[in-house]
C-alpha atoms as a PDB file:
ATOM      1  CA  UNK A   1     -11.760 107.132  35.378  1.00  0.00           C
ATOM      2  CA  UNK A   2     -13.319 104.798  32.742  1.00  0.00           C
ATOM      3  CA  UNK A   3      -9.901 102.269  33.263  1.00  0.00           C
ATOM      4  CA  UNK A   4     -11.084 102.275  36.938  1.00  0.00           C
ATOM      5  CA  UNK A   5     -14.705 101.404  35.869  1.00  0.00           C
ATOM      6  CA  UNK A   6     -12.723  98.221  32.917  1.00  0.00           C
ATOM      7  CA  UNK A   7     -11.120  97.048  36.108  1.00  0.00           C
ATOM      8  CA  UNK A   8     -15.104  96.167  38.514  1.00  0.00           C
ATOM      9  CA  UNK A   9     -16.574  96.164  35.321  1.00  0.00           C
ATOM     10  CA  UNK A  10     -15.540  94.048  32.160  1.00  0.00           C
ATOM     11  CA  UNK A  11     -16.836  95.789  28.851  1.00  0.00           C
ATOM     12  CA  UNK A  12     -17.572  93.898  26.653  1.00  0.00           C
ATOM     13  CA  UNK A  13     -15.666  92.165  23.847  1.00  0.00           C
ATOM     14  CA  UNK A  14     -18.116  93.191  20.899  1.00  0.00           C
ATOM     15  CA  UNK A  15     -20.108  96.077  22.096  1.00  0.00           C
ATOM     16  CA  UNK A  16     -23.460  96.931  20.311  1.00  0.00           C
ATOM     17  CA  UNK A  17     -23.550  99.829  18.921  1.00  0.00           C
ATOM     18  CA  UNK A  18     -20.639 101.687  20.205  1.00  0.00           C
ATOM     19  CA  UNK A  19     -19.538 105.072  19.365  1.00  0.00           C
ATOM     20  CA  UNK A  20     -17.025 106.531  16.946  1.00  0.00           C
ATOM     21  CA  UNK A  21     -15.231 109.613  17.929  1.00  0.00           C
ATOM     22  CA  UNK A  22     -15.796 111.031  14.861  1.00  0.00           C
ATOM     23  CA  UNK A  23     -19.712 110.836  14.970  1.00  0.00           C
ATOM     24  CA  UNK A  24     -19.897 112.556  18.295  1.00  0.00           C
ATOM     25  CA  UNK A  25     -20.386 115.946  16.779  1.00  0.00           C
ATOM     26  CA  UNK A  26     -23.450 115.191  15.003  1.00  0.00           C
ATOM     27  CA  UNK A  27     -24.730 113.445  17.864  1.00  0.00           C
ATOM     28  CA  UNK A  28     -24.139 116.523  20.083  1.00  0.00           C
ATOM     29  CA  UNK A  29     -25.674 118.793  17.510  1.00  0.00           C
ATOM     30  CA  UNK A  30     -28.875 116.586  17.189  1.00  0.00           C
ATOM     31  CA  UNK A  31     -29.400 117.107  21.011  1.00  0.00           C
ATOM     32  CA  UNK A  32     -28.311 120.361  21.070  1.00  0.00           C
ATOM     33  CA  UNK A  33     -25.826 119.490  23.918  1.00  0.00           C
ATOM     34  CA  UNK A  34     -22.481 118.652  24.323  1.00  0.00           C
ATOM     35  CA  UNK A  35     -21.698 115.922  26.331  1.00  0.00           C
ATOM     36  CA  UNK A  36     -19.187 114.877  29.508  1.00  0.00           C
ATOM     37  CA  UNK A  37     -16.214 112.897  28.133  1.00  0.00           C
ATOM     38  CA  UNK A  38     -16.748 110.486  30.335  1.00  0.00           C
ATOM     39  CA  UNK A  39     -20.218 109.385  28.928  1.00  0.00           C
ATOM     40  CA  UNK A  40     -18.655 109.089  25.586  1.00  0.00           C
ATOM     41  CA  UNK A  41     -15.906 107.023  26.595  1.00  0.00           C
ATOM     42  CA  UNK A  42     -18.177 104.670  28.196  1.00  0.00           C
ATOM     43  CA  UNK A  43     -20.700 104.965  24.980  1.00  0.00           C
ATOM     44  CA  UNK A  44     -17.630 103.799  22.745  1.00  0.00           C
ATOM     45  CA  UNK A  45     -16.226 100.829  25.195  1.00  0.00           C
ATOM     46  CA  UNK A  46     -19.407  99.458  26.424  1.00  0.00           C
ATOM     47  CA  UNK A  47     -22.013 100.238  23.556  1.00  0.00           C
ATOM     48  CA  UNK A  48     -25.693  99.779  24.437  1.00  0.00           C
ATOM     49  CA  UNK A  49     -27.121  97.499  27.397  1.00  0.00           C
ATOM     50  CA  UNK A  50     -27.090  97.385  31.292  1.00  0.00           C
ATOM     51  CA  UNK A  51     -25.273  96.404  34.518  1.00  0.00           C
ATOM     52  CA  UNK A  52     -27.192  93.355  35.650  1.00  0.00           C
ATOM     53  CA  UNK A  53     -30.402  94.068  34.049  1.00  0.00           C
ATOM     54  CA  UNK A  54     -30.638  96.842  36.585  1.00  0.00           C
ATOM     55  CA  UNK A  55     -28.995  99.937  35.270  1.00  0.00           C
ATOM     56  CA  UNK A  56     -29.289 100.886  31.897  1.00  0.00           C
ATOM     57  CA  UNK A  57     -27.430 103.197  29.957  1.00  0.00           C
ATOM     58  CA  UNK A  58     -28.968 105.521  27.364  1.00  0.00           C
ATOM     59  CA  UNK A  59     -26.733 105.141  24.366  1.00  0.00           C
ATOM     60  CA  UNK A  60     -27.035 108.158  21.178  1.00  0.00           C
ATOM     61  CA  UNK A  61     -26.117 105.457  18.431  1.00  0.00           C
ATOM     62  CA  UNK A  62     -28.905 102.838  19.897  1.00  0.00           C
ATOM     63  CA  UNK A  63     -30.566 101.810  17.285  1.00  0.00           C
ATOM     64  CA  UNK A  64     -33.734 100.491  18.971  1.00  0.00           C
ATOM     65  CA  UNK A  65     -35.768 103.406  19.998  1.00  0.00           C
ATOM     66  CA  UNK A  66     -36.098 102.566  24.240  1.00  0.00           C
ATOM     67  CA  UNK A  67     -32.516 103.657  25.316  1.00  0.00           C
ATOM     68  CA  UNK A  68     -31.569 105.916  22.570  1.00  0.00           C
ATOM     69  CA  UNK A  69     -30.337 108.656  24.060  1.00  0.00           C
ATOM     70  CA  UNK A  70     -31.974 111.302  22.239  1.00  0.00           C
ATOM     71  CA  UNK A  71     -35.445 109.562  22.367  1.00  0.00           C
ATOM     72  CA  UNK A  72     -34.958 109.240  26.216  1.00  0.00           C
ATOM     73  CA  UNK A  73     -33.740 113.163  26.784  1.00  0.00           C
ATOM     74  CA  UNK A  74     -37.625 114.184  24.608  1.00  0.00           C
ATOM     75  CA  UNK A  75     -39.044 111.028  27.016  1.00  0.00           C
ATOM     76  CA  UNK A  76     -38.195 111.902  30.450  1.00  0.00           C
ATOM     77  CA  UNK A  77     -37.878 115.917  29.951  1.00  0.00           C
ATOM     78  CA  UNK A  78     -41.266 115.993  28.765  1.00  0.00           C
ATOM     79  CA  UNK A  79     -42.600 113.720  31.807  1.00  0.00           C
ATOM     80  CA  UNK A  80     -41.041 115.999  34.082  1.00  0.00           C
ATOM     81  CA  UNK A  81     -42.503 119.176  32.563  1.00  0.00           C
ATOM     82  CA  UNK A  82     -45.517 117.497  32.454  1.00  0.00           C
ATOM     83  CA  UNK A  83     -45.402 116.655  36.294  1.00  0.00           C
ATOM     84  CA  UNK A  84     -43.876 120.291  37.322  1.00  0.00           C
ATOM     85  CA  UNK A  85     -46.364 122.444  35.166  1.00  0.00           C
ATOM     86  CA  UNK A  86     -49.566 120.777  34.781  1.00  0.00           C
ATOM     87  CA  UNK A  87     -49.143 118.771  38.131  1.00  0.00           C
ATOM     88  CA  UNK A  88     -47.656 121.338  40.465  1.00  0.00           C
ATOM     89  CA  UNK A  89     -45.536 118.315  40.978  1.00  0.00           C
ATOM     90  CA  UNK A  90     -42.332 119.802  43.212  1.00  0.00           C
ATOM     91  CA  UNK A  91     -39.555 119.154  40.903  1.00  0.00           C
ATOM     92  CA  UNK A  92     -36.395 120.415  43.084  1.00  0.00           C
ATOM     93  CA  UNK A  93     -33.987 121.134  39.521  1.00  0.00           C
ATOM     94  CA  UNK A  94     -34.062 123.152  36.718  1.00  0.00           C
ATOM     95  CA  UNK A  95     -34.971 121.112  33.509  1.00  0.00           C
ATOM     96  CA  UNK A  96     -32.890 121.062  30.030  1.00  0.00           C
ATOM     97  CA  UNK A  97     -32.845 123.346  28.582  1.00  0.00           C
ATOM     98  CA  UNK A  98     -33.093 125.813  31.707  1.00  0.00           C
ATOM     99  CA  UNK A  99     -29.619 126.765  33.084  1.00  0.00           C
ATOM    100  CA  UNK A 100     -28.115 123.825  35.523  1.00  0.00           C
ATOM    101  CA  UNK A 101     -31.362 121.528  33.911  1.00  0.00           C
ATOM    102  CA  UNK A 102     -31.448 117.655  34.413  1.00  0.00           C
ATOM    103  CA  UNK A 103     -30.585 115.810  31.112  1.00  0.00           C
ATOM    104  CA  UNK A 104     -31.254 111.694  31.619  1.00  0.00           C
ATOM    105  CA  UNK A 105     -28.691 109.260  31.055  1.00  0.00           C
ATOM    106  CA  UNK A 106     -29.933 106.451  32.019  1.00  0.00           C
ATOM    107  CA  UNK A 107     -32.515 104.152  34.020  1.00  0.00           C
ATOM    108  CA  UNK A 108     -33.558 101.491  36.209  1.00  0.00           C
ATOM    109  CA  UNK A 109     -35.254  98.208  35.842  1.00  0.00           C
ATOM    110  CA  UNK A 110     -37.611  99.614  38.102  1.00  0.00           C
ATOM    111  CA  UNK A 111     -38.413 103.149  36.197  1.00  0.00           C
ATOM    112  CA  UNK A 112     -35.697 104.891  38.577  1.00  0.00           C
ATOM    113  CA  UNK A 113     -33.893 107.625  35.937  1.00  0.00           C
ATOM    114  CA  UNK A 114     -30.462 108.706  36.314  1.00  0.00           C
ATOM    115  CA  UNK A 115     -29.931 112.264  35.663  1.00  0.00           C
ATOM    116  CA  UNK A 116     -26.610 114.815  34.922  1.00  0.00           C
ATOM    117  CA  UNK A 117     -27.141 118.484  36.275  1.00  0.00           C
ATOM    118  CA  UNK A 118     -25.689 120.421  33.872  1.00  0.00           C
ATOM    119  CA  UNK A 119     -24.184 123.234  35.976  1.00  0.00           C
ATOM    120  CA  UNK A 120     -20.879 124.087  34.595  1.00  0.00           C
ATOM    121  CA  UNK A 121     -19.298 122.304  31.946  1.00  0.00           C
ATOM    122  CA  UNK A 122     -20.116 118.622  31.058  1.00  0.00           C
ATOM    123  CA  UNK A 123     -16.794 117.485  32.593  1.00  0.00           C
ATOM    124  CA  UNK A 124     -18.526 118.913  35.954  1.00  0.00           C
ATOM    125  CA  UNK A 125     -21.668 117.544  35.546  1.00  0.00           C
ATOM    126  CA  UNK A 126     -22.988 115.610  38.649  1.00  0.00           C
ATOM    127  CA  UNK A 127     -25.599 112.689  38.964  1.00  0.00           C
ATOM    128  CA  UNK A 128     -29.018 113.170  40.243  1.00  0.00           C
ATOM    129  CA  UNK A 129     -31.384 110.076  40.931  1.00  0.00           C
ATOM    130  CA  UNK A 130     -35.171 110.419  40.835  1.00  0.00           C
ATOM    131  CA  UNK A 131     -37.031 107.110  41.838  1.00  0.00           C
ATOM    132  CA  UNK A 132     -39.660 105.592  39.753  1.00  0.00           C
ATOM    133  CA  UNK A 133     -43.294 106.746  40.719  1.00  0.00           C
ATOM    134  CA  UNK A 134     -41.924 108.624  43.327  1.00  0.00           C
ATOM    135  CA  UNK A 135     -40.918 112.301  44.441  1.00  0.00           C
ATOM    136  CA  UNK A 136     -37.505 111.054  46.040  1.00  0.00           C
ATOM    137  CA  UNK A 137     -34.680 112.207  44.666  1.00  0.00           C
ATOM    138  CA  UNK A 138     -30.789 111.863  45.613  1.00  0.00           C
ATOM    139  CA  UNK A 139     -27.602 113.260  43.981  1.00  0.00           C
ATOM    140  CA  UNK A 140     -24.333 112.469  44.208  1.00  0.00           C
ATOM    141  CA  UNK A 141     -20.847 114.625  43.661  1.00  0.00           C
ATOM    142  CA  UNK A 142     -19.605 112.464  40.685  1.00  0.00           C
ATOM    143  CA  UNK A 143     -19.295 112.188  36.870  1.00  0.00           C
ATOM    144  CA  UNK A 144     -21.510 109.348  35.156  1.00  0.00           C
ATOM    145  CA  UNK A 145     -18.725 107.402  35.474  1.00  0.00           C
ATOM    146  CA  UNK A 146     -17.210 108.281  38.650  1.00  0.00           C
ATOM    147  CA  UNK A 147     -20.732 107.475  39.870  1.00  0.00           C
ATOM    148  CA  UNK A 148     -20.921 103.638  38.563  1.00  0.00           C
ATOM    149  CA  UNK A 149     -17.312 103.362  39.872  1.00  0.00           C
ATOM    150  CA  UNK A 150     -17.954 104.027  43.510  1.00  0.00           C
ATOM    151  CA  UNK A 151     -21.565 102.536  43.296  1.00  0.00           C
ATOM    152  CA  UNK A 152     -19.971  98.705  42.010  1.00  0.00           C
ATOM    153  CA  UNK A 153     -16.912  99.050  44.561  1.00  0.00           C
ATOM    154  CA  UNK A 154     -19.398  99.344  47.393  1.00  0.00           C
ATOM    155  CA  UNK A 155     -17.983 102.959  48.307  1.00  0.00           C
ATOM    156  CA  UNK A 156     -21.678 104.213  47.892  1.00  0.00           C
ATOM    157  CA  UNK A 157     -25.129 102.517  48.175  1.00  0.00           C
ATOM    158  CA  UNK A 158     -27.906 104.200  46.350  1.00  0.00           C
ATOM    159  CA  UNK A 159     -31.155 104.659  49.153  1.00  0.00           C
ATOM    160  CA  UNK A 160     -33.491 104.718  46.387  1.00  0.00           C
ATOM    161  CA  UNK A 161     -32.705 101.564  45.314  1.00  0.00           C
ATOM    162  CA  UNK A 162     -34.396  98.021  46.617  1.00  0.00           C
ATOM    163  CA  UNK A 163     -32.891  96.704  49.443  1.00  0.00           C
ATOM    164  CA  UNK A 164     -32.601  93.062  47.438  1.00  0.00           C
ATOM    165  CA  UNK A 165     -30.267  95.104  44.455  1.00  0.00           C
ATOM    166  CA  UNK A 166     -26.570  93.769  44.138  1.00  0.00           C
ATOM    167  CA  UNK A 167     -24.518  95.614  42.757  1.00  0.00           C
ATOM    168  CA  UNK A 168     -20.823  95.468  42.996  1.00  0.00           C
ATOM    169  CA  UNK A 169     -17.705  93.297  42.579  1.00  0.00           C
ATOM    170  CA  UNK A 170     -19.266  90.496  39.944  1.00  0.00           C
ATOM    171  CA  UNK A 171     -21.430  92.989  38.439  1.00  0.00           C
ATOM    172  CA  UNK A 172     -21.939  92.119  34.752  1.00  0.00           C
ATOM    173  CA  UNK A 173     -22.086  94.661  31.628  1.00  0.00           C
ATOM    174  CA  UNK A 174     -24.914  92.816  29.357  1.00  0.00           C
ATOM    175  CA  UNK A 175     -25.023  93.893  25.897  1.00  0.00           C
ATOM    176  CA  UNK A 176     -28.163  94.736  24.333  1.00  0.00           C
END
């Protein structure tokens, strides 16, 4: 899937910060987690930044704290609780570390977040949207991955996002 994703979406010739198979096991031990292959494919081809200063990807070997992936997993997971139990804010998944919880992996220019739910194993893991300051929330049958692939080749359009976003053929990987 992630030569699909090369082909609509260039990475780029000297990632930042880009993972090392060999580090992965720390990294999954410091969230407590293990994570979809997928994601750390991407994590060691594309390193840190965004598609079009839209979508950002949270990246484990970040070394700026916004987007580090185990900053952002304490970050969102706490705003959540924080909405569900003090709130009574309707949050319609489980949350890490409940059983089939949401786990962030990434965000929108516009406070969106981009969610796995964790029901089965990590290679099964689908992608959940929640918009920014707002209780809508979509989710969609594919990896992390699979998900970016069918959202740049225009086989899926994401309702939560602005009518003015662009994303597709052209779309740009941006280091950060």
């Amino acid at each position: 899937m992630l030569h699909e994703l090369t082909r609509v979406l260039p990475p780029p010739a000297s990632p930042v910060d880009p993972g090392k198979r060999e580090e992965w096991p720390s990294i999954e031990a410091a969230v407590e987690l293990s994570l979809p292959p997928d994601y750390k494919d991407f994590v060691n081809r594309y390193g840190s930044g965004g598609i079009d200063d839209w979508i950002f990807i949270f990246n484990p070997f970040s070394t700026r704290e916004y987007g580090n992936l185990r900053n952002e997993i304490a970050g969102c997971l706490g705003a959540l609780r924080q909405l569900r139990d003090e709130f009574h804010e309707e949050i319609p998944y489980p949350i890490h570390p409940e059983p089939g919880g949401l786990v962030p992996w990434g965000c929108t220019s516009n406070g969106d977040v981009l969610y796995w739910v964790t029901r089965g194993p990590p290679s099964d893991w689908t992608v959940c949207i929640n918009e920014g300051r707002g209780p809508e929330w979509e989710e969609y049958p594919y990896s992390m991955v699979g998900f970016l692939v069918k959202l740049l080749t225009g086989e899926i359009t994401v309702r939560i996002f602005p009518d003015d976003v662009r994303l597709g053929p052209g779309s740009r990987f941006m280091s950060k």
